[in-house]
Protein backbone atom coordinates (compact mmCIF):
# COMPACT_ATOMS: atom_id res chain seq x y z
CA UNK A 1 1.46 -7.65 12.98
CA UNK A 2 0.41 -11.60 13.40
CA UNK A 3 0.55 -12.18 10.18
CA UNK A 4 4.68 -10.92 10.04
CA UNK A 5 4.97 -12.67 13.09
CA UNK A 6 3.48 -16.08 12.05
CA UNK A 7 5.50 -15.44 8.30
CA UNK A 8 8.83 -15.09 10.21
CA UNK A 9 8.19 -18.33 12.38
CA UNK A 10 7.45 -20.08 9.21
CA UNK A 11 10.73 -18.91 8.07
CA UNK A 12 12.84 -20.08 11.09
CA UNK A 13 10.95 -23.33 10.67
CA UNK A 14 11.63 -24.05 7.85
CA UNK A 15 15.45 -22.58 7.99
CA UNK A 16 15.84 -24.97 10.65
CA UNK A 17 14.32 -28.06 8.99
CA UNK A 18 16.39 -27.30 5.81
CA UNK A 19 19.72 -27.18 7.57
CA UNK A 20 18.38 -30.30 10.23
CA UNK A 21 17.91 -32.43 6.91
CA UNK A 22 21.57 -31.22 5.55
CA UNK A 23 22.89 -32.55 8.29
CA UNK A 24 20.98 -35.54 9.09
CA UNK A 25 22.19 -36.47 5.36
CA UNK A 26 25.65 -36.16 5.63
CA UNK A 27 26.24 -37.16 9.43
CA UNK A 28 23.49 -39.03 10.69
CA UNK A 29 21.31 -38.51 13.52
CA UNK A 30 23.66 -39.24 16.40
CA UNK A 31 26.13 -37.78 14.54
CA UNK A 32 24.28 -34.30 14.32
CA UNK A 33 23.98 -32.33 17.13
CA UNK A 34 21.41 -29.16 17.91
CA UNK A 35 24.44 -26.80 18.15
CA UNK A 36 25.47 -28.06 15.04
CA UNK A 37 21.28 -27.20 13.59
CA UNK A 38 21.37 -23.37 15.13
CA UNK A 39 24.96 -22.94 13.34
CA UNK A 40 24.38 -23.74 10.10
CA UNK A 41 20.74 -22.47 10.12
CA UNK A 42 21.75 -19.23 11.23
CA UNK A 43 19.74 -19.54 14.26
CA UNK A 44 19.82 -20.02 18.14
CA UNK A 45 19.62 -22.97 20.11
CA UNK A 46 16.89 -21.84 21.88
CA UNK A 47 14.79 -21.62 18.48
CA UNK A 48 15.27 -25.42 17.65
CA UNK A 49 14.15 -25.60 20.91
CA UNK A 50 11.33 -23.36 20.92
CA UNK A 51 9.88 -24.76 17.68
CA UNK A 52 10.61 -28.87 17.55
CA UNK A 53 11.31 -28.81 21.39
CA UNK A 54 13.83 -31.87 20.78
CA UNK A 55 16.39 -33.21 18.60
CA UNK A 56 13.73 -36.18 18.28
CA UNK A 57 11.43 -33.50 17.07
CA UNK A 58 12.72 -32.33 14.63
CA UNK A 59 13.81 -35.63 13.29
CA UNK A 60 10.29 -36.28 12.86
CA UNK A 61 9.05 -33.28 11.07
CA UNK A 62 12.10 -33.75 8.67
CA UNK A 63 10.96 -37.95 7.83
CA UNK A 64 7.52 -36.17 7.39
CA UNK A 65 8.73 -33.11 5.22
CA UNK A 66 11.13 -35.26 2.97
CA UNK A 67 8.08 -37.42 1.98
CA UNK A 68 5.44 -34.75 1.99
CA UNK A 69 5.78 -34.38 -1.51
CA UNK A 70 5.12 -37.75 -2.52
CA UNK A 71 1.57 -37.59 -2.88
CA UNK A 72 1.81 -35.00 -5.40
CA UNK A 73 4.34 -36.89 -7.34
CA UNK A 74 1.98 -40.03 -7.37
CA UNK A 75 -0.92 -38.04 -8.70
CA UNK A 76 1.28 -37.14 -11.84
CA UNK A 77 1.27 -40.75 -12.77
CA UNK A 78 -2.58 -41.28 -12.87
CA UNK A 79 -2.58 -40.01 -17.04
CA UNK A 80 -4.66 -42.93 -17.88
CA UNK A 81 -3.58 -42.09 -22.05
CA UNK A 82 -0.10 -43.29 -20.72
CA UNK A 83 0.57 -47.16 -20.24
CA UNK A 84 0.67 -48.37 -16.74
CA UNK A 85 4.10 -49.73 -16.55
CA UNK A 86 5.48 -46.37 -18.05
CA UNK A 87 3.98 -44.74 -15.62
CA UNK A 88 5.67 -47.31 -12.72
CA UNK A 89 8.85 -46.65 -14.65
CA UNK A 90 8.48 -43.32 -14.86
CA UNK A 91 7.30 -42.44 -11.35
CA UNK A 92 11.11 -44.97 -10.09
CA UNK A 93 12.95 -42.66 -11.53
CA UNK A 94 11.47 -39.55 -9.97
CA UNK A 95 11.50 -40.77 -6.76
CA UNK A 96 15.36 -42.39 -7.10
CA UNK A 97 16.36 -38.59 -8.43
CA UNK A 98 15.21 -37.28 -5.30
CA UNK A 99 16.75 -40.07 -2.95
CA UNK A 100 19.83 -39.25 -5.17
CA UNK A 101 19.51 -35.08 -4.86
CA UNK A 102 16.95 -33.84 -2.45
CA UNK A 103 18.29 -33.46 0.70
CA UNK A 104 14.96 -33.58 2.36
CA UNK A 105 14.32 -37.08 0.96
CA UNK A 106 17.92 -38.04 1.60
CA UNK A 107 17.75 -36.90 5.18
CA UNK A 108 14.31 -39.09 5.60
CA UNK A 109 15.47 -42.21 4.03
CA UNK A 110 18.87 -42.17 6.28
CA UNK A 111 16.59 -41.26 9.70
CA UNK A 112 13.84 -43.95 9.02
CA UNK A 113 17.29 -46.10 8.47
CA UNK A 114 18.15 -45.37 11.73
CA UNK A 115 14.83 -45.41 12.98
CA UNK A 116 16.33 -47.45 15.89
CA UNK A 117 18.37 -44.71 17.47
CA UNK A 118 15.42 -42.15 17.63
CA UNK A 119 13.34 -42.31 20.66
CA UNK A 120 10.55 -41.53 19.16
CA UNK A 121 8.42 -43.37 16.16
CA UNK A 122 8.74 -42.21 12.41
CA UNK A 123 6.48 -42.13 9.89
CA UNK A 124 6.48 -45.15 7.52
CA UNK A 125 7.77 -43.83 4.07
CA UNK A 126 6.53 -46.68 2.11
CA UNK A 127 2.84 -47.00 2.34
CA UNK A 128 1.77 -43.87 -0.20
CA UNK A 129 4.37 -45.64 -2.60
CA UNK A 130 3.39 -49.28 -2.04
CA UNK A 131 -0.20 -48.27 -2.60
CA UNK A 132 1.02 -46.39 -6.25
CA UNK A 133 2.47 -49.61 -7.65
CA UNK A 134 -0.45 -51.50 -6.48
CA UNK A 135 -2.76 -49.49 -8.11
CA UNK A 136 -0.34 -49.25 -11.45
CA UNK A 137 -0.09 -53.07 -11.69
CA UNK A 138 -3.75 -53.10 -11.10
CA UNK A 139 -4.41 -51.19 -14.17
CA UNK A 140 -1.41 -52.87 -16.36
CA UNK A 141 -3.36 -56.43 -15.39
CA UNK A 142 -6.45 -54.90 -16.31
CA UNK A 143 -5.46 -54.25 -19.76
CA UNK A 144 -4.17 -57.29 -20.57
CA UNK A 145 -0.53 -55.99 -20.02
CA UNK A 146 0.42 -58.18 -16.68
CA UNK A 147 2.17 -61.98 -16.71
CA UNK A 148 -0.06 -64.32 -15.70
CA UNK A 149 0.20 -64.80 -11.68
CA UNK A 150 1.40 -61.23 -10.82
CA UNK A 151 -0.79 -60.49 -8.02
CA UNK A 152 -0.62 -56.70 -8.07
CA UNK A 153 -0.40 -55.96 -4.29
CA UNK A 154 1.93 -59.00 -3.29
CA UNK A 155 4.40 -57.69 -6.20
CA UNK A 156 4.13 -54.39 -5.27
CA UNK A 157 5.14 -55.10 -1.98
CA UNK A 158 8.20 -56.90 -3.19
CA UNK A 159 8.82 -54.20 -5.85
CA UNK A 160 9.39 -50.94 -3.43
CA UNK A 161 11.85 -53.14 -1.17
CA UNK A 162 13.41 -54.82 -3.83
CA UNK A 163 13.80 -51.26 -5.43
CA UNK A 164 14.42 -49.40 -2.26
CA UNK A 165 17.81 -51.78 -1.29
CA UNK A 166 18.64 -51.43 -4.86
CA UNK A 167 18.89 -47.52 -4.75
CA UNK A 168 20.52 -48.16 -0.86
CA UNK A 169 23.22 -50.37 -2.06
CA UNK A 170 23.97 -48.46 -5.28
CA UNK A 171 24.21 -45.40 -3.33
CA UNK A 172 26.76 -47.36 -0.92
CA UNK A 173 28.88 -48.24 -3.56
CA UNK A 174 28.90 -46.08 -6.31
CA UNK A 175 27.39 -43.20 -5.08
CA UNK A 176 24.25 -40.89 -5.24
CA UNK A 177 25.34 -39.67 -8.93
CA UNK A 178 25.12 -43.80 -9.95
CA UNK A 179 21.24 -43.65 -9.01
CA UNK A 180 19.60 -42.18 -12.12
CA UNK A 181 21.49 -44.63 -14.30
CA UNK A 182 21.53 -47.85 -12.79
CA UNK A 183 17.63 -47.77 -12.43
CA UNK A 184 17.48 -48.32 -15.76
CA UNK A 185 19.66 -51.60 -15.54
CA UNK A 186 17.24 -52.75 -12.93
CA UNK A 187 14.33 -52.00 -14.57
CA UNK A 188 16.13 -54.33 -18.03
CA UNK A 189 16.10 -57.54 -15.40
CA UNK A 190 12.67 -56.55 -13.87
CA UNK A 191 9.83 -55.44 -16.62
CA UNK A 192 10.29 -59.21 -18.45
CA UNK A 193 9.02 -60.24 -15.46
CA UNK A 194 5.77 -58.39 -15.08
CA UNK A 195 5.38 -58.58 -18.50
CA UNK A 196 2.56 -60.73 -19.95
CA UNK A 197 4.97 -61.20 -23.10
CA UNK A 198 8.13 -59.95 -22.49
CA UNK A 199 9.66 -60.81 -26.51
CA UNK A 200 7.39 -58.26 -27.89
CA UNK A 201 7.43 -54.43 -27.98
CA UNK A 202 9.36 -53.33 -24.62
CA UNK A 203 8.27 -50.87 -22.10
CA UNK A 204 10.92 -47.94 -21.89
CA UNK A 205 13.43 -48.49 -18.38
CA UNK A 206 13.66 -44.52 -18.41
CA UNK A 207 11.19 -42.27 -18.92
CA UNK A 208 10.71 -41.25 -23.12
CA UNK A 209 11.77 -37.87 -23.71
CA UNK A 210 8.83 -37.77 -26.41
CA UNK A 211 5.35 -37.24 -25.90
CA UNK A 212 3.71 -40.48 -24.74
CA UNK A 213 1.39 -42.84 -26.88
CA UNK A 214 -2.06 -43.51 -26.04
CA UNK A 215 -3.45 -47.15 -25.24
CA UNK A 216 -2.66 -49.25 -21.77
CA UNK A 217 0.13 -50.94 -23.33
CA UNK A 218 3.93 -49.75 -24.00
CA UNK A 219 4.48 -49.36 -27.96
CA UNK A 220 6.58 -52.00 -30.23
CA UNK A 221 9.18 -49.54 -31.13
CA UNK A 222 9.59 -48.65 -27.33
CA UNK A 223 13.27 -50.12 -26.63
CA UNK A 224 15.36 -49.75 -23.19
CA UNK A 225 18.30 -47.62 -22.36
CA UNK A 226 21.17 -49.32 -23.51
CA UNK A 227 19.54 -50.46 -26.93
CA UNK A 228 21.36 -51.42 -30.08
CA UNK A 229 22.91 -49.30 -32.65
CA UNK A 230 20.98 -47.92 -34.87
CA UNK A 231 21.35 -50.04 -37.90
CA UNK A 232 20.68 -53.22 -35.42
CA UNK A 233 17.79 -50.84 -33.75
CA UNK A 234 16.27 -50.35 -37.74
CA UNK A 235 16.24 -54.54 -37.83
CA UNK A 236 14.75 -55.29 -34.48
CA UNK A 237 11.68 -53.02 -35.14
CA UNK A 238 10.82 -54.94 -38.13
CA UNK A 239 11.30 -58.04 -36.42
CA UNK A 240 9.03 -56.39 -33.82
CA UNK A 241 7.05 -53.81 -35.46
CA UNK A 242 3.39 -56.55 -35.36
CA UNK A 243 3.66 -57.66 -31.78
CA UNK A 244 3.15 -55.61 -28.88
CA UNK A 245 2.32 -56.57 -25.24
CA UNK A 246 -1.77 -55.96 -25.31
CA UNK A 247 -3.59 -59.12 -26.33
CA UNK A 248 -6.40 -57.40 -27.45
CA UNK A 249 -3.90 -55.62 -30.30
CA UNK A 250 -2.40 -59.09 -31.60
């Protein structure tokens, strides 16, 4: 009997959390109300109350639910037989699909937004992430893969808010849909930067549909979204098919 019990007050949680985070995405925290939460979750008022005890409450446990999951999705980016800035590349792309499409994650990123108007302190989204890119630059420096005077953690910093307005701003005025495809156009102005030599093969700005090569530095053939036609593609590999970005392959 306790274990239906504590099942179906798992279930009301998270009933409650999903339709909080619905909300919270579309309307905003002060423009969601818990009436609003026990309606669309199917539940009472009293419930919300019983298990968050405020509005403020459950804010919380939605900024910590949206970006639960993170942790597991930086752990799929430690292959070490896949380069290091693929991996960055790869792991920007996950995490701007679900600012784009899980409502979880959007209802975080718009409460720690509005962080301001909630009387109670959120949990900083950015640390797990920062840490990830730190780590990734780390490893592209260490393989000979990094410009010269890229400090891993100070650019790493500057990558997840450069990155994070990026996907804000795009979302403002394009859209959620727009996210998944302009992050390739930012990663085209951004990766010649980290780079240690940017003219040589090119790390991919989306993440390769193919199986991934092995070494710590993108291929030569690798090209970004948006590359030539094919004929012009054929002539750029030859031009490119002896350089790649490892110094330790030249």
């Amino acid at each position: 009997m306790r274990e239906i019990l504590q099942e179906r007050a798992r279930a009301t949680r998270r009933s409650l959390l999903e339709a909080a985070a619905f909300l919270f995405a579309q309307q905003g925290y002060a423009g969601t109300s818990v009436n609003e939460i026990s309606a669309r979750s199917g539940r009472t008022s009293g419930s919300v109350y019983f298990h968050y005890a405020s509005k403020e409450g459950i804010a919380q446990a939605v900024v910590r639910e949206g970006f639960a999951t993170w942790p597991s999705l930086v752990a799929r980016y430690d292959d070490p037989s896949v380069p290091p800035l693929e991996r960055l590349v790869a792991l920007s792309h996950d995490i701007a699909r679900a600012l784009a499409e899980d409502s979880l994650t959007r209802a975080g990123a718009r409460l720690w937004a509005e962080r301001h108007t909630i009387n109670a302190d959120l949990p900083d989204p950015f640390v797990l992430w920062t840490t990830a890119v730190t780590r990734l630059l780390a490893q592209a420096r260490a393989g000979g893969c990094l410009a010269a005077g890229i400090r891993p953690a100070a650019t790493a910093r500057t990558l997840v808010r450069a990155f994070y307005g990026f996907c804000t701003l795009t979302e403002a005025l394009e859209g959620s849909h727009a996210l998944t495809v302009r992050v390739s156009d930012w990663w085209q102005l951004t990766l010649p930067a980290l780079q240690r030599d940017p003219r040589a093969g090119q790390a991919p700005t989306r993440p390769a549909a193919a199986s991934p090569p092995t070494g710590n530095c993108p291929p030569p053939h690798a090209l970004p979204v948006g590359a030539p036609a094919t004929g012009e593609r054929k002539r750029t590999a030859r031009t490119t098919e002896h350089a790649t970005n490892c110094p330790e392959r030249q």
